[in-house]
C-alpha atoms as a PDB file:
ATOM      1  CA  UNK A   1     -63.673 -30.777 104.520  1.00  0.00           C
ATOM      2  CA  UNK A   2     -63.608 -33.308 101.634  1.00  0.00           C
ATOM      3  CA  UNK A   3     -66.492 -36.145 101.346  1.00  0.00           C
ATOM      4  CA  UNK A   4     -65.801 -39.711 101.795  1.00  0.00           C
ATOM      5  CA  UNK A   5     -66.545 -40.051  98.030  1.00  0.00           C
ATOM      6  CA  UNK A   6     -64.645 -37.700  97.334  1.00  0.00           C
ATOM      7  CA  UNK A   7     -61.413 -39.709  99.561  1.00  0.00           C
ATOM      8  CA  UNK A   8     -62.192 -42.744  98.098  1.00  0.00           C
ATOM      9  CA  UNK A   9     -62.411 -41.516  94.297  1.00  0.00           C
ATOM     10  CA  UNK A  10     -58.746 -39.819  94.902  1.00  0.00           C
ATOM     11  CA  UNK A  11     -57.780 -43.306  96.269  1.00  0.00           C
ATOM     12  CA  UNK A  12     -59.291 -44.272  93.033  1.00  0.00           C
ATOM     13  CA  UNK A  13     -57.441 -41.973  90.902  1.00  0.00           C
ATOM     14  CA  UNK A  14     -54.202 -42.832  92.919  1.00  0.00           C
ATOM     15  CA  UNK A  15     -54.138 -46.396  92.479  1.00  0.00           C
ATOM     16  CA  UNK A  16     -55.133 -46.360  88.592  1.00  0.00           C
ATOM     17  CA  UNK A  17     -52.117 -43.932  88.236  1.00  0.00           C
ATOM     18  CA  UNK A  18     -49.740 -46.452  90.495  1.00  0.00           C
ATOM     19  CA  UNK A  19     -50.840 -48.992  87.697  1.00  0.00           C
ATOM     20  CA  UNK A  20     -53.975 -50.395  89.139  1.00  0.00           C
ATOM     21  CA  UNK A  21     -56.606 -51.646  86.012  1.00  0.00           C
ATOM     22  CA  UNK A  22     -60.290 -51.656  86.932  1.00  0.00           C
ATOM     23  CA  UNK A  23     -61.848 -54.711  86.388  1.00  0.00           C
ATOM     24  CA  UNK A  24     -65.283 -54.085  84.681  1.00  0.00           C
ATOM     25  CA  UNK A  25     -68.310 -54.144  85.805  1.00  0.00           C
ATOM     26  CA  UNK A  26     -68.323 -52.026  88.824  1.00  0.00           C
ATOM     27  CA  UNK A  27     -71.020 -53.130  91.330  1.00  0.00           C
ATOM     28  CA  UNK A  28     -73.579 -50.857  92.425  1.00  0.00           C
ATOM     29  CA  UNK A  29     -74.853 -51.753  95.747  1.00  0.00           C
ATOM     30  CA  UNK A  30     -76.561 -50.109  98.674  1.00  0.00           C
ATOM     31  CA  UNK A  31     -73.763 -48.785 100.564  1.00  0.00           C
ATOM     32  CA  UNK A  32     -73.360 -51.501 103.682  1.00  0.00           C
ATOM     33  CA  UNK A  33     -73.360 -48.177 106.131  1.00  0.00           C
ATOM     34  CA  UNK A  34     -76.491 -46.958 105.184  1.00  0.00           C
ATOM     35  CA  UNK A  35     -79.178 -47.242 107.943  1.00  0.00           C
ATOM     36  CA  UNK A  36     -82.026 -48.114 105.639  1.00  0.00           C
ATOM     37  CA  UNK A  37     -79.967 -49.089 102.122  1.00  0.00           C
ATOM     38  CA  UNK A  38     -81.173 -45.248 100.588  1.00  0.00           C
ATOM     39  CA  UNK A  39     -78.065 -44.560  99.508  1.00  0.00           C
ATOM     40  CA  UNK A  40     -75.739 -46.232  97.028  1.00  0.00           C
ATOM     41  CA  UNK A  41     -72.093 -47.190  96.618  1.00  0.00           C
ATOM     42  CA  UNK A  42     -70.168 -48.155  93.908  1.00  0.00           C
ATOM     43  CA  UNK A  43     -67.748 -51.241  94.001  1.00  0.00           C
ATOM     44  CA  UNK A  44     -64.809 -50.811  91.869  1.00  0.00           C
ATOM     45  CA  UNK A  45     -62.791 -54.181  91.767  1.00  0.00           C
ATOM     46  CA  UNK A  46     -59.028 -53.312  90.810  1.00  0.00           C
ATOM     47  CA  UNK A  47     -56.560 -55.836  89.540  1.00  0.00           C
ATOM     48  CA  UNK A  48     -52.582 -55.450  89.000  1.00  0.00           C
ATOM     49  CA  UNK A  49     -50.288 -58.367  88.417  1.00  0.00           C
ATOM     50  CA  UNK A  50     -51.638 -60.845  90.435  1.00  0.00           C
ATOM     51  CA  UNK A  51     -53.277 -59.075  93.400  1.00  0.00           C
ATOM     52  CA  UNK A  52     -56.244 -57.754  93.313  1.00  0.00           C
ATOM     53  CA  UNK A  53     -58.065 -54.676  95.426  1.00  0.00           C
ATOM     54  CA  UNK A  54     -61.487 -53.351  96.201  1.00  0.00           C
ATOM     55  CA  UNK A  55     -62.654 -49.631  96.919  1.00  0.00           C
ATOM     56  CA  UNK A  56     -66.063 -48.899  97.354  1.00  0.00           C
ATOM     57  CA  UNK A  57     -67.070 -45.270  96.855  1.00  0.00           C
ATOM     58  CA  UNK A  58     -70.234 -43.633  97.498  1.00  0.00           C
ATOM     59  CA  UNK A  59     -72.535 -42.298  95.031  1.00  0.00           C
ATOM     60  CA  UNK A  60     -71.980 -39.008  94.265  1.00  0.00           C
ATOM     61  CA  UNK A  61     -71.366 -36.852  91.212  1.00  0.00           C
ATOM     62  CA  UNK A  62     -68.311 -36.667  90.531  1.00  0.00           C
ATOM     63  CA  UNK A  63     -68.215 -40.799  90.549  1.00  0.00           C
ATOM     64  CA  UNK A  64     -70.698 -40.547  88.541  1.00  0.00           C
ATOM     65  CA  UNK A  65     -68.918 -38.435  85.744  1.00  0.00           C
ATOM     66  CA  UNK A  66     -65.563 -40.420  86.226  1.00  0.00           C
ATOM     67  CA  UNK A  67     -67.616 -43.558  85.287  1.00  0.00           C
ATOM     68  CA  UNK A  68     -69.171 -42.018  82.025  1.00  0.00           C
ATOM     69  CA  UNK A  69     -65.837 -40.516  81.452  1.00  0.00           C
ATOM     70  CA  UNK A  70     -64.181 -43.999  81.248  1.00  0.00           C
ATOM     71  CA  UNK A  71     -66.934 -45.376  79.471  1.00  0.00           C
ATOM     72  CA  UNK A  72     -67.372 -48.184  82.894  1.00  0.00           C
ATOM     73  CA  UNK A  73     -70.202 -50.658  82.764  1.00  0.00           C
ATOM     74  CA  UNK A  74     -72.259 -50.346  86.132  1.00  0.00           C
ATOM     75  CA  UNK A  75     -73.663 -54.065  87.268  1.00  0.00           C
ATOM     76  CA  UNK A  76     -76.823 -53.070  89.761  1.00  0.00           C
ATOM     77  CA  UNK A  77     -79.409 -55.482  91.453  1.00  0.00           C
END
């Protein structure tokens, strides 16, 4: 069964590919779920036309290499 991060990187994926642009940087913050802020989420902030749309995806590895892949610029606290 696939992760969340791995749902919410194909979301990702789907909407840069429907012509979403990723507004840099993306926000790492503790992931608002987390019962004692351990664990880490990244906030990518997406912009198209005039809208704009957030998906937060946990930390993981494979966000982790998509980030270093597009050569993203990570804001954390």
């Amino acid at each position: 069964m696939p992760t969340t991060a791995t749902i919410r990187l194909a979301e990702l994926r789907a909407a840069l590919a429907d012509g979403w642009e990723i507004v840099q940087p993306i926000f790492a913050r503790p992931l608002w779920s987390s019962v004692n802020d351990s664990r880490t989420a990244f906030n990518f902030v997406l912009q198209r036309e005039r809208r704009v749309r957030l998906i937060t995806v946990p930390h993981d590895l494979a966000v982790e290499r998509f980030i270093h892949e597009q050569h993203l610029t990570v804001d954390t606290p």
